[in-house]
PDB file of N, CA and C in Angstrom:
ATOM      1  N   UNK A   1      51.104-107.362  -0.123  1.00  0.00           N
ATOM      2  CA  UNK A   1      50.845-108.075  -1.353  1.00  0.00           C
ATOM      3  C   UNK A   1      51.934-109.120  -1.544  1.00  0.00           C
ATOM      4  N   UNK A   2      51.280-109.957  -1.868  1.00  0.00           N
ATOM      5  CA  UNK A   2      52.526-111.461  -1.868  1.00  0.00           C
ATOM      6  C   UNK A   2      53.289-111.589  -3.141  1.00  0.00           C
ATOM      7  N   UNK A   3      52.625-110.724  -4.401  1.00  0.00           N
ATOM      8  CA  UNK A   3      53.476-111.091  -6.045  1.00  0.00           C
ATOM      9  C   UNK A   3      53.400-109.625  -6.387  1.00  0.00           C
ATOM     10  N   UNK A   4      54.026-108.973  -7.197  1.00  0.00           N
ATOM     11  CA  UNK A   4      53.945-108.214  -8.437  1.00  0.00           C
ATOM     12  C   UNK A   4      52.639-108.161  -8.844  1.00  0.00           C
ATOM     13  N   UNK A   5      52.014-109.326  -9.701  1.00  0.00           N
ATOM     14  CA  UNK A   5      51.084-109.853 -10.929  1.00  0.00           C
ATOM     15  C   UNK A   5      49.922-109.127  -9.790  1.00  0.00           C
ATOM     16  N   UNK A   6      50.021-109.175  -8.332  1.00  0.00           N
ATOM     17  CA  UNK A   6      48.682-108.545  -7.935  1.00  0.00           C
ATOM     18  C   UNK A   6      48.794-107.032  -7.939  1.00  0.00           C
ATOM     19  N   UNK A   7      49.430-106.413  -8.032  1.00  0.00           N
ATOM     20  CA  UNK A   7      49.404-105.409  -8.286  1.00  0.00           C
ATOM     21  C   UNK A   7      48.614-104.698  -9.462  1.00  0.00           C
ATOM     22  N   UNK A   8      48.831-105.573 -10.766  1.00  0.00           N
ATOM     23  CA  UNK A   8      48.548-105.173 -11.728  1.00  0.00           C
ATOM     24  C   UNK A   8      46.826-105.781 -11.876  1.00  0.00           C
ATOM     25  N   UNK A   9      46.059-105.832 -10.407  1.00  0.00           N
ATOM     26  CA  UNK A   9      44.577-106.807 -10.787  1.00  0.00           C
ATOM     27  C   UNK A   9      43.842-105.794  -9.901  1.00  0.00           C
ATOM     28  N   UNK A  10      43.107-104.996 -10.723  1.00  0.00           N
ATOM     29  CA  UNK A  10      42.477-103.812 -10.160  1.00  0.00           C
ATOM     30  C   UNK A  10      41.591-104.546  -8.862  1.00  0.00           C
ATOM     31  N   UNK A  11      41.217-105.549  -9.217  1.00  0.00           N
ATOM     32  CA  UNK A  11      39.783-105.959  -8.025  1.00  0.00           C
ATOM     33  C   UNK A  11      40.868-106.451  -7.087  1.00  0.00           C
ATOM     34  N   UNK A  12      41.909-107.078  -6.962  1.00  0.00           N
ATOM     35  CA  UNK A  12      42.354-107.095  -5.522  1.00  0.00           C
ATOM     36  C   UNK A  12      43.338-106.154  -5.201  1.00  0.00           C
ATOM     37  N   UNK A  13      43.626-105.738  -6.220  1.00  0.00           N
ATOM     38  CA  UNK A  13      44.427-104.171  -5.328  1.00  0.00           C
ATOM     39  C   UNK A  13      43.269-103.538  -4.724  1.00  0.00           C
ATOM     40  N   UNK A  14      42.423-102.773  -5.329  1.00  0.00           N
ATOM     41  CA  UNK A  14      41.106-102.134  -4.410  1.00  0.00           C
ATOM     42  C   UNK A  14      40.668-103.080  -3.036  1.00  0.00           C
ATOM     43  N   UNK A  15      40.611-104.188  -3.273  1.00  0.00           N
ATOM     44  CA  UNK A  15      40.361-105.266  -2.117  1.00  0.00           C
ATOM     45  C   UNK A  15      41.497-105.156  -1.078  1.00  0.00           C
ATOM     46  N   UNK A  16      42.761-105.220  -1.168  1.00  0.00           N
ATOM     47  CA  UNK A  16      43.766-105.194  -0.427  1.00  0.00           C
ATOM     48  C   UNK A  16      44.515-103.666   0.380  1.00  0.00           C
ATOM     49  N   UNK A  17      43.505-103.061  -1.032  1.00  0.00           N
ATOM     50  CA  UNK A  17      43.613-101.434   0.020  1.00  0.00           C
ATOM     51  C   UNK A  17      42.786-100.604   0.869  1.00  0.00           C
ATOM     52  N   UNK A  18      41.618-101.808   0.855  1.00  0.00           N
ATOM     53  CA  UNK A  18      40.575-101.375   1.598  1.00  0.00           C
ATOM     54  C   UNK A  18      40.899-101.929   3.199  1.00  0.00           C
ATOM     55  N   UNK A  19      41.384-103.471   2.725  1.00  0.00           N
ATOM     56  CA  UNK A  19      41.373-103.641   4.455  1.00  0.00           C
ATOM     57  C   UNK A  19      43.028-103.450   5.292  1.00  0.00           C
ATOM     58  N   UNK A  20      43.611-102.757   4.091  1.00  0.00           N
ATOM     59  CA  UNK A  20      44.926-102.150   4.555  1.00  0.00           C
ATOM     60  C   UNK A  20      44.570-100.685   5.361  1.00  0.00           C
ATOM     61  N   UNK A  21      43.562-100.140   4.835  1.00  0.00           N
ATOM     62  CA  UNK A  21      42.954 -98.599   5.311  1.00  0.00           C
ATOM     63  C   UNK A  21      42.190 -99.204   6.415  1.00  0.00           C
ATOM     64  N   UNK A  22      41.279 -99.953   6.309  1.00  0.00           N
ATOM     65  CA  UNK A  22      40.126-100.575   7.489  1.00  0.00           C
ATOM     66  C   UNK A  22      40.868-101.101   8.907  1.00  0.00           C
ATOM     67  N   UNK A  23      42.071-101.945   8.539  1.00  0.00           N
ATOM     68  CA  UNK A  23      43.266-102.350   9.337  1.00  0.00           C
ATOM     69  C   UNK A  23      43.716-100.699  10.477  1.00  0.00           C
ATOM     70  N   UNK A  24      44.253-100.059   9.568  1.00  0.00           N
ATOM     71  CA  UNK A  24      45.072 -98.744   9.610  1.00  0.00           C
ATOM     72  C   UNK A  24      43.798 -97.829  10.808  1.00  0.00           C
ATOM     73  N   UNK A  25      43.025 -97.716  10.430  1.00  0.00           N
ATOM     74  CA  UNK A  25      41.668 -96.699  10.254  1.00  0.00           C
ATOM     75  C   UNK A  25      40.451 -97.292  10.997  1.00  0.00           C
ATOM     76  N   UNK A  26      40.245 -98.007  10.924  1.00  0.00           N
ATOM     77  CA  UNK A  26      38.891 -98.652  11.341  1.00  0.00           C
ATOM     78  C   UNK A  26      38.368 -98.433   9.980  1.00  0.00           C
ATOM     79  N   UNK A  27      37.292 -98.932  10.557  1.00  0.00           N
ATOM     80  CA  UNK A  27      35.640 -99.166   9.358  1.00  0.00           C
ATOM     81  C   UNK A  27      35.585 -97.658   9.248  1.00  0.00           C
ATOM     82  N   UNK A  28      34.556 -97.024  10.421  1.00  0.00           N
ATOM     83  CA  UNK A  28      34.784 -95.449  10.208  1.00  0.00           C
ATOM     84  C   UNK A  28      36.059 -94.309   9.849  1.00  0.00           C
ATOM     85  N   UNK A  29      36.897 -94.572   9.768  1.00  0.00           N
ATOM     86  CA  UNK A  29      37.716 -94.345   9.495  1.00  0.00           C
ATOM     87  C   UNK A  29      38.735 -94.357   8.011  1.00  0.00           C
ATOM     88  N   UNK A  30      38.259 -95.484   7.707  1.00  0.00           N
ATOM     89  CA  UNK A  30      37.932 -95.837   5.966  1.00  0.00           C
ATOM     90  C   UNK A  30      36.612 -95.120   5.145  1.00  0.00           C
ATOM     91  N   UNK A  31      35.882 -95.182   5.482  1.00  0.00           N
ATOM     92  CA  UNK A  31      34.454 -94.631   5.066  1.00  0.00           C
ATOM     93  C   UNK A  31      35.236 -92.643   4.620  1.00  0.00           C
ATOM     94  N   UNK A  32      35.405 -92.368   5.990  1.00  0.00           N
ATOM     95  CA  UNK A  32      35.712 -91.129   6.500  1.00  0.00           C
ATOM     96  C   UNK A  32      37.079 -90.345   5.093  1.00  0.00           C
ATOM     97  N   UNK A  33      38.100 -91.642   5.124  1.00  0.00           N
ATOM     98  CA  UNK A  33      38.707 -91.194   4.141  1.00  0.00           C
ATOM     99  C   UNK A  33      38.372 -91.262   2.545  1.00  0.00           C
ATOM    100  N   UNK A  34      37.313 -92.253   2.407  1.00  0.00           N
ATOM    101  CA  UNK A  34      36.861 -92.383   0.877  1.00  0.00           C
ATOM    102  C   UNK A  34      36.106 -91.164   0.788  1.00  0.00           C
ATOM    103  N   UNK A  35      35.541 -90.606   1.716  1.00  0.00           N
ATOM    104  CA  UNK A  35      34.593 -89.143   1.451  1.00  0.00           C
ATOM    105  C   UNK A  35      35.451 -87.910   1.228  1.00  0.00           C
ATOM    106  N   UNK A  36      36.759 -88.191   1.582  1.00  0.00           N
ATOM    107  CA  UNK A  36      37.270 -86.927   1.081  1.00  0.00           C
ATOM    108  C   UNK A  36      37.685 -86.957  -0.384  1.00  0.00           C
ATOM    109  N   UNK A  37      37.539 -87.636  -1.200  1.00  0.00           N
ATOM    110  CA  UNK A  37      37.746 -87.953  -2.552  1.00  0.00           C
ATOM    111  C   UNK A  37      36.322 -87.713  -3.268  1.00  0.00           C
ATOM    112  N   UNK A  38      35.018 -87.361  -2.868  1.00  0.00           N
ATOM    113  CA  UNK A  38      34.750 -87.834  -3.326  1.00  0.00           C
ATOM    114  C   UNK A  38      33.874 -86.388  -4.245  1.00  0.00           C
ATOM    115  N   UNK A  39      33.753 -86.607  -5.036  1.00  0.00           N
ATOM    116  CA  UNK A  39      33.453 -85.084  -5.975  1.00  0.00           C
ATOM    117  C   UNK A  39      32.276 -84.306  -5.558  1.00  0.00           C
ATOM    118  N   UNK A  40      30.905 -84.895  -5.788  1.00  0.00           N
ATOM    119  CA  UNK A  40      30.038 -84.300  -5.322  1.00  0.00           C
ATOM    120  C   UNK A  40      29.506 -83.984  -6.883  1.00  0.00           C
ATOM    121  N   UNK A  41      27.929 -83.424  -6.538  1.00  0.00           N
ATOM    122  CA  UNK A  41      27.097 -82.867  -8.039  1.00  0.00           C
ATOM    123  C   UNK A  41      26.711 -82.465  -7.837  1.00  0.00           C
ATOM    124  N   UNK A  42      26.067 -81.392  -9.114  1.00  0.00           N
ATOM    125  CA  UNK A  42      25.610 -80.004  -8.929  1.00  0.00           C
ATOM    126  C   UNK A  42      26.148 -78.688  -8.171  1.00  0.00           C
ATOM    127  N   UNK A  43      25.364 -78.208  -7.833  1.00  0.00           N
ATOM    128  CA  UNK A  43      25.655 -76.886  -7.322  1.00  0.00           C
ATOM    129  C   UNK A  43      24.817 -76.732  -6.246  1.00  0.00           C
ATOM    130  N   UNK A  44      25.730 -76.647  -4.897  1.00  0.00           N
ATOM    131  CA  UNK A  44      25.171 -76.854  -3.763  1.00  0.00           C
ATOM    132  C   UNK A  44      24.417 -75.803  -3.179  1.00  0.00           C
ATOM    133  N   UNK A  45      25.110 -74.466  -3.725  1.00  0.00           N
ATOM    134  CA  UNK A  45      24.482 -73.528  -3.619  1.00  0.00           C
ATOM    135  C   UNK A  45      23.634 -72.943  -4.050  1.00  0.00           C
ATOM    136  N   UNK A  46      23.468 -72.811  -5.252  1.00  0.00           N
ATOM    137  CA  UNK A  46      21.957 -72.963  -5.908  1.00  0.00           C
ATOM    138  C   UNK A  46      20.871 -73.993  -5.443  1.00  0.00           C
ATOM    139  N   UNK A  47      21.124 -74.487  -5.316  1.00  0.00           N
ATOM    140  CA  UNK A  47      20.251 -75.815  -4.853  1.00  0.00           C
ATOM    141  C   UNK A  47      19.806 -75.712  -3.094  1.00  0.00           C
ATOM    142  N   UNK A  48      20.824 -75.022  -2.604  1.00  0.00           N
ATOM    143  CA  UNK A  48      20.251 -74.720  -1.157  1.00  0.00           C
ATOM    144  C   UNK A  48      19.194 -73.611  -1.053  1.00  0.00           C
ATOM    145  N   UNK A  49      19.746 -72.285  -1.872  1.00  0.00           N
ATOM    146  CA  UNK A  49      18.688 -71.296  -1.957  1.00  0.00           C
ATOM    147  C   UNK A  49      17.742 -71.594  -2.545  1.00  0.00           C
ATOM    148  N   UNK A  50      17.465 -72.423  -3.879  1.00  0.00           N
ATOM    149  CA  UNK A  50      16.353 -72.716  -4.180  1.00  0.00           C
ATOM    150  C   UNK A  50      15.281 -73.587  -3.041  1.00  0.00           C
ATOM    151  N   UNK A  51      15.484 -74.385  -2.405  1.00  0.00           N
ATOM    152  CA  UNK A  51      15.082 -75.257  -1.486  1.00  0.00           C
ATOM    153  C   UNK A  51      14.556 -73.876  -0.250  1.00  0.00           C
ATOM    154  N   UNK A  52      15.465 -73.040   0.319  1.00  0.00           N
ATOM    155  CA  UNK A  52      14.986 -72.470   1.453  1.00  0.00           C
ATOM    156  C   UNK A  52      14.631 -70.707   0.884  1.00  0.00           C
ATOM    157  N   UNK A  53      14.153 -70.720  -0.545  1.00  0.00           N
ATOM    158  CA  UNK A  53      13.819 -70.380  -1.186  1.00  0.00           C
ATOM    159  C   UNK A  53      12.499 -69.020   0.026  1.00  0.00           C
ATOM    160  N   UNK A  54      11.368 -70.175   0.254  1.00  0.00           N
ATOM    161  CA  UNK A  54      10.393 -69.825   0.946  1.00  0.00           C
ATOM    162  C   UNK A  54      10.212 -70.225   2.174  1.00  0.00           C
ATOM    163  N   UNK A  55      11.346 -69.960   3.031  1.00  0.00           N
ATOM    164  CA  UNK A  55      11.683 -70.393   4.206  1.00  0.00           C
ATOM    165  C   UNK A  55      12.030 -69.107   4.863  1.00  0.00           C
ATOM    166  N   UNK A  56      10.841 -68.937   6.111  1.00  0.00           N
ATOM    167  CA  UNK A  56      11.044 -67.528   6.696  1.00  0.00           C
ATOM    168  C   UNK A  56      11.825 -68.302   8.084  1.00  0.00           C
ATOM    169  N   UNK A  57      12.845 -67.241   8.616  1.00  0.00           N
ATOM    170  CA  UNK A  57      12.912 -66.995  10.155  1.00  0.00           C
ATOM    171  C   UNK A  57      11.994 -67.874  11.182  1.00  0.00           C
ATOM    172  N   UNK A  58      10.788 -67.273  11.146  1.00  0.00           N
ATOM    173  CA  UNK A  58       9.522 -67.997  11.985  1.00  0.00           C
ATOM    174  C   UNK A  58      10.042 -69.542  11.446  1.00  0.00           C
ATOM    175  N   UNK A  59       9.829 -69.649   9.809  1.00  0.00           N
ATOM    176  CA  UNK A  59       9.334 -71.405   9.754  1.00  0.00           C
ATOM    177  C   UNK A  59      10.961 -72.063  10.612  1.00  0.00           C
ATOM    178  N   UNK A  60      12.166 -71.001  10.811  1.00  0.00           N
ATOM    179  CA  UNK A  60      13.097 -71.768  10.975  1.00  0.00           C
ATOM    180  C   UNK A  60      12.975 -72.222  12.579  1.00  0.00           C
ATOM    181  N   UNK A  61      12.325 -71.086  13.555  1.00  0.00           N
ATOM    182  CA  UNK A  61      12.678 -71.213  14.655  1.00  0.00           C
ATOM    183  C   UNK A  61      11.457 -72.224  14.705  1.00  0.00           C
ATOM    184  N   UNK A  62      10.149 -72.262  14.100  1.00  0.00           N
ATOM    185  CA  UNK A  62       9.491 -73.192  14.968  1.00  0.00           C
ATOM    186  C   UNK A  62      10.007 -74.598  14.369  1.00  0.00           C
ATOM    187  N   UNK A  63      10.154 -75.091  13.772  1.00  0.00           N
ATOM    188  CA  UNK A  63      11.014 -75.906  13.300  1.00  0.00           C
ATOM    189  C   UNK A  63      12.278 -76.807  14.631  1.00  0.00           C
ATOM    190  N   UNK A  64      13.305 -75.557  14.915  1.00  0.00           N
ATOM    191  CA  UNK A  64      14.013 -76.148  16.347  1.00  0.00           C
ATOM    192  C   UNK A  64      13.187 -75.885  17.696  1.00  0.00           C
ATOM    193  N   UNK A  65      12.142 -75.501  17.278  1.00  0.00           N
ATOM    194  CA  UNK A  65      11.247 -75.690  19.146  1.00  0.00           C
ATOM    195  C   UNK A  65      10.779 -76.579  18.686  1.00  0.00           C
ATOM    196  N   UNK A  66      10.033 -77.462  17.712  1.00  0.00           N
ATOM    197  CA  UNK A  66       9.851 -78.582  17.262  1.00  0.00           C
ATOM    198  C   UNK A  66      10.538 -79.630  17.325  1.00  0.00           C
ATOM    199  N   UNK A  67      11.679 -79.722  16.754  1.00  0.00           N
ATOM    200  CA  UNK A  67      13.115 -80.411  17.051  1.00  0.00           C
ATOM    201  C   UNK A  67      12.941 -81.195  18.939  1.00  0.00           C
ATOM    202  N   UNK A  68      13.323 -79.823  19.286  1.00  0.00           N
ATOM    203  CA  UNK A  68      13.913 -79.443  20.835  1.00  0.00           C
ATOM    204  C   UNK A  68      12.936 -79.809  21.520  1.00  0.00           C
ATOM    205  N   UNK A  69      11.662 -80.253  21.330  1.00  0.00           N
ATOM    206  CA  UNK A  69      10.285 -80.502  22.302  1.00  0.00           C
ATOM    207  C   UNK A  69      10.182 -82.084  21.988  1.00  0.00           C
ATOM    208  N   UNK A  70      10.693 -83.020  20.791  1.00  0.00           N
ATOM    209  CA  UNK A  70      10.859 -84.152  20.585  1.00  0.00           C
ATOM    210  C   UNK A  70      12.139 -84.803  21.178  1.00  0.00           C
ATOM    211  N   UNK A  71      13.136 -83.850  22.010  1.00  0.00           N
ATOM    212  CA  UNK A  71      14.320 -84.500  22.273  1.00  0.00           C
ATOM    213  C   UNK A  71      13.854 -84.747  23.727  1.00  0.00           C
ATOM    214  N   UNK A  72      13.226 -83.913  24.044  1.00  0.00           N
ATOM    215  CA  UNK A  72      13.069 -83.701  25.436  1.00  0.00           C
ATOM    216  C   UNK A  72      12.104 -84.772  25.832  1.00  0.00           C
ATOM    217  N   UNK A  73      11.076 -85.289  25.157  1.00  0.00           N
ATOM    218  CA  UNK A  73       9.844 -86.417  25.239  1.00  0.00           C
ATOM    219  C   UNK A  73      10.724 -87.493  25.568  1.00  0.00           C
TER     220      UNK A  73
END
């Protein structure tokens, strides 16, 4: 940073610490560290059991022979 006064300017401090991290980090690597900040919503776990709720064994395995027969094509 070249002054003080930028310090105190939220849009180019965020600007100047992005391609200080992007510099540092790469692109992926920036991305990678903004995700560890980042909160998340709801309740993941409720929300997973509800979803596989009615999800047997069978629907799981045919599911990866499904998967596994499209990788192979």
């Amino acid at each position: 940073m070249s002054n003080t006064a930028e310090l105190y300017n939220p849009s180019l401090l965020r600007q100047k610490g992005i391609e200080a991290l992007t510099d540092a980090l790469g692109p992926a690597g920036m991305a990678y560290f903004f995700r560890q900040f980042e909160q998340g919503r709801g309740d993941y776990t409720a929300e997973r059991e509800a979803l596989l709720a009615n999800v047997t064994m069978e629907d799981f395995e045919a599911h990866v022979q499904r998967t596994a027969q499209r990788k192979v094509r």
